[in-house]
Protein backbone atom coordinates (compact mmCIF):
# COMPACT_ATOMS: atom_id res chain seq x y z
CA UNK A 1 0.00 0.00 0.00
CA UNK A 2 1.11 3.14 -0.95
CA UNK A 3 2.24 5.37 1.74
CA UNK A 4 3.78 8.87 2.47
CA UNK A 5 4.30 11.76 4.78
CA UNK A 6 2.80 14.88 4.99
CA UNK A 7 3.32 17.70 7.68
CA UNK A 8 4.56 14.80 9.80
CA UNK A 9 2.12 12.68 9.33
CA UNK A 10 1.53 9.48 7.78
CA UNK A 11 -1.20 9.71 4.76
CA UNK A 12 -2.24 6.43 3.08
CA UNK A 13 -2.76 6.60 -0.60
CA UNK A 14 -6.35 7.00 -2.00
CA UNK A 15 -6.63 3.70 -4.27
CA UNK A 16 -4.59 1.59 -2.65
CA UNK A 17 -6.26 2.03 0.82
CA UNK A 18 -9.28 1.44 -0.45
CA UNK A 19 -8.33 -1.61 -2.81
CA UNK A 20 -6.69 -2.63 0.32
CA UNK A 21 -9.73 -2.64 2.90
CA UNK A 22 -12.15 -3.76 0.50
CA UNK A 23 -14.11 -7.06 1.45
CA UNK A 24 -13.90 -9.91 -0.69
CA UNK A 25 -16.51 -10.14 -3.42
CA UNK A 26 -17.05 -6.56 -2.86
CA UNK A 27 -18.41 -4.84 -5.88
CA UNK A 28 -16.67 -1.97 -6.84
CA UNK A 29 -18.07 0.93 -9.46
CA UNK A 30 -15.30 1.92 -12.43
CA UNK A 31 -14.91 2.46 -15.46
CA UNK A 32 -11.91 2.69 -18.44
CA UNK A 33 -11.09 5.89 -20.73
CA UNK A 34 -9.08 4.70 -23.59
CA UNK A 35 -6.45 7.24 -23.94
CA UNK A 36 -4.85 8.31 -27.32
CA UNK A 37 -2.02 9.23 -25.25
CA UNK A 38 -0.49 5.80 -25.92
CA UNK A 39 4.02 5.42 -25.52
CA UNK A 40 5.34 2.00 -26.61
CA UNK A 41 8.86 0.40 -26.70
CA UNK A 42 10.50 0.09 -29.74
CA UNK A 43 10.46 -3.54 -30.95
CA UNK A 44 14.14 -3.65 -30.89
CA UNK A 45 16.13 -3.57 -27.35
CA UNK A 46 19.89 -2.38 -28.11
CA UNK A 47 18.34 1.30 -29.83
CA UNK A 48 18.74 4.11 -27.06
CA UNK A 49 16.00 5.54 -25.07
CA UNK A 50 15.47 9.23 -24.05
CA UNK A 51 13.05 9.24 -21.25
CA UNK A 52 11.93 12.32 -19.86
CA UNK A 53 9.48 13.31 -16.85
CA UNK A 54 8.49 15.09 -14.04
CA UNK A 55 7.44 14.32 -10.81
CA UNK A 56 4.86 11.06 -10.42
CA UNK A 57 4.98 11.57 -14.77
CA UNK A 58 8.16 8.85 -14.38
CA UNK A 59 5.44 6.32 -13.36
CA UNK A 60 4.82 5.05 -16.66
CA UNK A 61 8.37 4.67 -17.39
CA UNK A 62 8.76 1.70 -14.88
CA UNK A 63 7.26 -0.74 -16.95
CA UNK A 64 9.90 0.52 -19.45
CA UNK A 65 12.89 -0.29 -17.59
CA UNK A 66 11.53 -3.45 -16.03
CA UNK A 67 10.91 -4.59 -19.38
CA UNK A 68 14.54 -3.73 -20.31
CA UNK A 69 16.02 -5.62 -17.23
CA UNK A 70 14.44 -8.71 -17.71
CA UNK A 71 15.67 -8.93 -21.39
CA UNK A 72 19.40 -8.10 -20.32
CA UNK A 73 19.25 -10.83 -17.34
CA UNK A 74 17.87 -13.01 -20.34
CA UNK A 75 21.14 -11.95 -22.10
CA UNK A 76 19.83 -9.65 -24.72
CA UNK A 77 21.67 -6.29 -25.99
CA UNK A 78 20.10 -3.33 -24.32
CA UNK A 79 21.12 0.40 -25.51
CA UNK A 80 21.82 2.98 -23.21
CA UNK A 81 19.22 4.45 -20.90
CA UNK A 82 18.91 8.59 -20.99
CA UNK A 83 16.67 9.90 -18.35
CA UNK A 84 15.69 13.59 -17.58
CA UNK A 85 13.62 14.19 -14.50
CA UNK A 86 12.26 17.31 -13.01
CA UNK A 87 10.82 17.78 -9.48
CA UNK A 88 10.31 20.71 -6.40
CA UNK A 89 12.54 19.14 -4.07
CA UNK A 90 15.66 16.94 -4.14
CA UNK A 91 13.78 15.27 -1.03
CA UNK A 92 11.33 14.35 -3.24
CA UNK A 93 13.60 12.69 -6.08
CA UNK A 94 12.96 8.94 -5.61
CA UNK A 95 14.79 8.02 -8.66
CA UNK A 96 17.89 6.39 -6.98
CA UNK A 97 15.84 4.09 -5.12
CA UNK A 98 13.38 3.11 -8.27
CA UNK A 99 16.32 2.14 -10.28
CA UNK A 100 18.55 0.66 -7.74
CA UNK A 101 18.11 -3.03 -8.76
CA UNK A 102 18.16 -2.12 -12.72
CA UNK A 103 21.14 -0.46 -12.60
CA UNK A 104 23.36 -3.11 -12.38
CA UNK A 105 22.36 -4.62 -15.46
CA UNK A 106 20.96 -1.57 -17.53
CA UNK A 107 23.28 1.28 -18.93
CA UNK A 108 21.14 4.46 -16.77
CA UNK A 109 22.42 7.89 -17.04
CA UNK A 110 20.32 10.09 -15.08
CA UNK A 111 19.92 14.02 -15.41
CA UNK A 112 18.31 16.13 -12.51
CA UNK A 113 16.76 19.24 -12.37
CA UNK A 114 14.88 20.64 -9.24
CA UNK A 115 12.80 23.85 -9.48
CA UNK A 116 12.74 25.16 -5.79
CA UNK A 117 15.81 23.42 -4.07
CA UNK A 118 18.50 26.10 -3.48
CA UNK A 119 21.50 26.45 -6.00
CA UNK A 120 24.59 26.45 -3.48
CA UNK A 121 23.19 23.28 -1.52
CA UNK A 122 22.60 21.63 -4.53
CA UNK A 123 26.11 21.93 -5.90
CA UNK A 124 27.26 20.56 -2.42
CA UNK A 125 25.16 17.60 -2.21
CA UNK A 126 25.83 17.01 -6.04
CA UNK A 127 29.45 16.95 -5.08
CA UNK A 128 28.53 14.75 -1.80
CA UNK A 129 26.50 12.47 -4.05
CA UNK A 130 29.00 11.45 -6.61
CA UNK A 131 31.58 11.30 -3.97
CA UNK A 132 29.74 8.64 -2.02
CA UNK A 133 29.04 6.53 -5.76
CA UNK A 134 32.68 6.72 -5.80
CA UNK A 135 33.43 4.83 -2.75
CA UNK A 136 30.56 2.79 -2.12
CA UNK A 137 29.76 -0.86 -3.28
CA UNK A 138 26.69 0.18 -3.52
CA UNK A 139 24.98 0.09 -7.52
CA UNK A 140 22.88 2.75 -8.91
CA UNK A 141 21.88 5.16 -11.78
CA UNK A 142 24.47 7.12 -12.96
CA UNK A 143 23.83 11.04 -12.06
CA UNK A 144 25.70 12.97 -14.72
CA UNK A 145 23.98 16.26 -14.23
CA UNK A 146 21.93 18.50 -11.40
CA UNK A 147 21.04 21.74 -11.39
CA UNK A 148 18.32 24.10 -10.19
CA UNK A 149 15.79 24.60 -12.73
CA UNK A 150 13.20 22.46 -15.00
CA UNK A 151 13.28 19.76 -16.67
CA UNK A 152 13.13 21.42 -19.91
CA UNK A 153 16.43 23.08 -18.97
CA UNK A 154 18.27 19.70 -19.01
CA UNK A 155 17.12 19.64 -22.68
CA UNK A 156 18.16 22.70 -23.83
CA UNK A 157 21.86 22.36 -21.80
CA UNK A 158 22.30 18.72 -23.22
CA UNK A 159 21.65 19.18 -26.60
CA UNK A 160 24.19 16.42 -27.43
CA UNK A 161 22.71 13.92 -25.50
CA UNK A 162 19.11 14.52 -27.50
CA UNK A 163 21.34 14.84 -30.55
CA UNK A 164 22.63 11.05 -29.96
CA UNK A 165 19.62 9.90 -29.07
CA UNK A 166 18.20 10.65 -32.43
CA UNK A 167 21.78 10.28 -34.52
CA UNK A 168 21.61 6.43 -32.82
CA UNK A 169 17.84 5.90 -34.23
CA UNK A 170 16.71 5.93 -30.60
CA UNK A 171 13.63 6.57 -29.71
CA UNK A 172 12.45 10.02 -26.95
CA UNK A 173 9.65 9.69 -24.67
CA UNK A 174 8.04 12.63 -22.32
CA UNK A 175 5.65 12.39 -19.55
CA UNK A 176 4.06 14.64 -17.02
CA UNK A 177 1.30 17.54 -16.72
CA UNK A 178 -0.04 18.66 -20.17
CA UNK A 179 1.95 22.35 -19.38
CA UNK A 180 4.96 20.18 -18.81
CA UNK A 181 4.98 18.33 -22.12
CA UNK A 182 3.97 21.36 -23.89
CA UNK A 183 7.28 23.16 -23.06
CA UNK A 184 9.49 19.82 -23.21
CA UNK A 185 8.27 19.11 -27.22
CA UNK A 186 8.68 23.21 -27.91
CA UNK A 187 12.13 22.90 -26.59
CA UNK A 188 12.86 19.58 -27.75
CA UNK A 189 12.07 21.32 -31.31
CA UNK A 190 14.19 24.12 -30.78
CA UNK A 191 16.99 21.71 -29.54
CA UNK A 192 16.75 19.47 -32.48
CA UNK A 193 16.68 22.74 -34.97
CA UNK A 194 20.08 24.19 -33.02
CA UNK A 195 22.13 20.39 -33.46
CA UNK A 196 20.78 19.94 -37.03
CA UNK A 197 19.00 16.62 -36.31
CA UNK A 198 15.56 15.28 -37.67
CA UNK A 199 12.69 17.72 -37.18
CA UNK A 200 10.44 16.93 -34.20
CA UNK A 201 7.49 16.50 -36.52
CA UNK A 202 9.17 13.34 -38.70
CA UNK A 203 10.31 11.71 -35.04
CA UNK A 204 6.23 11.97 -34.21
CA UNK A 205 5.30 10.70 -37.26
CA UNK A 206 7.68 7.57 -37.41
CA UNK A 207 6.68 7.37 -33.28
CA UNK A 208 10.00 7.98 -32.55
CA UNK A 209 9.18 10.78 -30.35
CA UNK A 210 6.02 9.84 -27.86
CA UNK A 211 4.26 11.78 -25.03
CA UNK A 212 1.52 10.98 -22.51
CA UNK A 213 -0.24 13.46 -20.55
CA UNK A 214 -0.61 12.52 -16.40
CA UNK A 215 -3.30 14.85 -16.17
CA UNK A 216 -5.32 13.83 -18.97
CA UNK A 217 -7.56 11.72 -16.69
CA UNK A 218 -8.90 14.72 -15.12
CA UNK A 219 -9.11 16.19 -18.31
CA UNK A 220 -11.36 14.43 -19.41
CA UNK A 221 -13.33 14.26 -16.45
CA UNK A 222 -13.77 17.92 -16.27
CA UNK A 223 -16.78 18.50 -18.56
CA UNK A 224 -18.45 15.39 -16.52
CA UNK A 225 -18.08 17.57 -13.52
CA UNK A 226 -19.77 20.43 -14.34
CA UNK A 227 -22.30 18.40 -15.86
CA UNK A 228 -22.99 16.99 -12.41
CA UNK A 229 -22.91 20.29 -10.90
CA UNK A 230 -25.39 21.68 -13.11
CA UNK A 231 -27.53 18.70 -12.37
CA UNK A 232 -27.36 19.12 -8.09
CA UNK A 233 -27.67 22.53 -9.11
CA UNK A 234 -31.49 22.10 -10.55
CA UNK A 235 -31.81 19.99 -8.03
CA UNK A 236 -31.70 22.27 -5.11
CA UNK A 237 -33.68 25.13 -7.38
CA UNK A 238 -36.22 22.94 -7.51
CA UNK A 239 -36.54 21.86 -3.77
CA UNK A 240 -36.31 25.54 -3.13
CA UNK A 241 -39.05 26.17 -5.54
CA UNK A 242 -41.35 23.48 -3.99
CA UNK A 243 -40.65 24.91 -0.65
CA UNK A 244 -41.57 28.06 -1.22
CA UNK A 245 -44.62 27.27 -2.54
């Protein structure tokens, strides 16, 4: 079960409290939205991956690397992992931990960007971070870049990285907030135009370039709300209306 703190305390996650307390042969009201937002792995393992995201918008990308590290404990060819990842807080940068186990099979670089953490801590604990990968056993990602920004300022600064991604016929992937992937693809165009690569627009069209919105859930559930509110609102008119007369 999902769990986390908050001011302190110790807040149990939505879904998987209530999955978890549910009685068996319960029956439980849902139902699916297809999504056009589809991403999908290339068919072939050893091309390169760019994957970036912010926040809970790396979420989708764990069925990505799992996939991965089961194929290279199988002894298939896996290309190099690219991952850009933008959150508030550095205390809230999970990554590490999420990738522990696949990084000592899967080629991971990892680039960091953090909106509100401050600039001369950062630097320090950057410093403190790789020192510690230096001299501990311990396996992880490797963290080639932090820095105090957004995620869309790891593009723009690594403009090789993107440029070898594409070069290598690897495939780019963005998730996060609709805003989010908005300004990754506009600077992920202007990026491309600066290191003379394939235009953004051929890399969608040959799927080489994939997004999916974490907000389009609600979304789409927005005009369904103030449906419902209209509804209740009649509602109450009417009992008014009755009432009064």
């Amino acid at each position: 079960m999902h769990k986390f703190k908050k001011n302190d305390k110790t807040v149990e996650g939505l879904t998987s409290h209530f999955v978890r307390h549910a009685l068996l042969g319960e029956k439980i009201q849902g139902y699916f939205i297809k999504s056009n937002d589809q991403i999908r792995l290339p068919q072939d393992p050893s091309l390169t991956l760019l994957l970036v995201s912010t926040g809970s918008g790396f979420a989708p990308f764990m069925s990505f690397i799992e996939s991965r590290e089961q194929a290279a404990r199988a002894g298939t060819k896996i290309g190099p992992i690219f991952i850009f990842h933008g959150c508030r807080y550095k205390k809230h940068d999970f990554l590490d931990q999420l990738l522990k186990g696949a990084s000592t099979v899967l080629n991971i670089s990892t680039f960091r960007a953090y909106s509100r953490t401050d600039s001369g801590r950062l630097d320090r604990s950057r410093f403190r971070s790789i020192f510690r990968q230096l001299l501990s056993s311990e396996q992880g990602p490797r963290t080639v870049l932090v820095k105090k920004g957004y995620v869309q300022d790891l593009i723009a600064e690594e403009g090789e990285v993107v440029a070898k991604v594409v070069r290598d016929e690897g495939y780019m992937y963005a998730c996060g907030g609709t805003e989010v992937v908005t300004r990754v693809r506009n600077q992920l165009k202007r990026t491309l135009e600066e290191q003379g690569c394939t235009s953004l627009q051929e890399l969608i069209d040959s799927k080489r370039y994939q997004r999916r919105r974490s907000d389009r859930l609600s979304d789409t559930m927005e005009p369904r709300k103030r449906f419902f509110c209209f509804i209740i609102l009649i509602m109450i008119m009417h009992l008014l209306f009755n009432g009064l007369m």
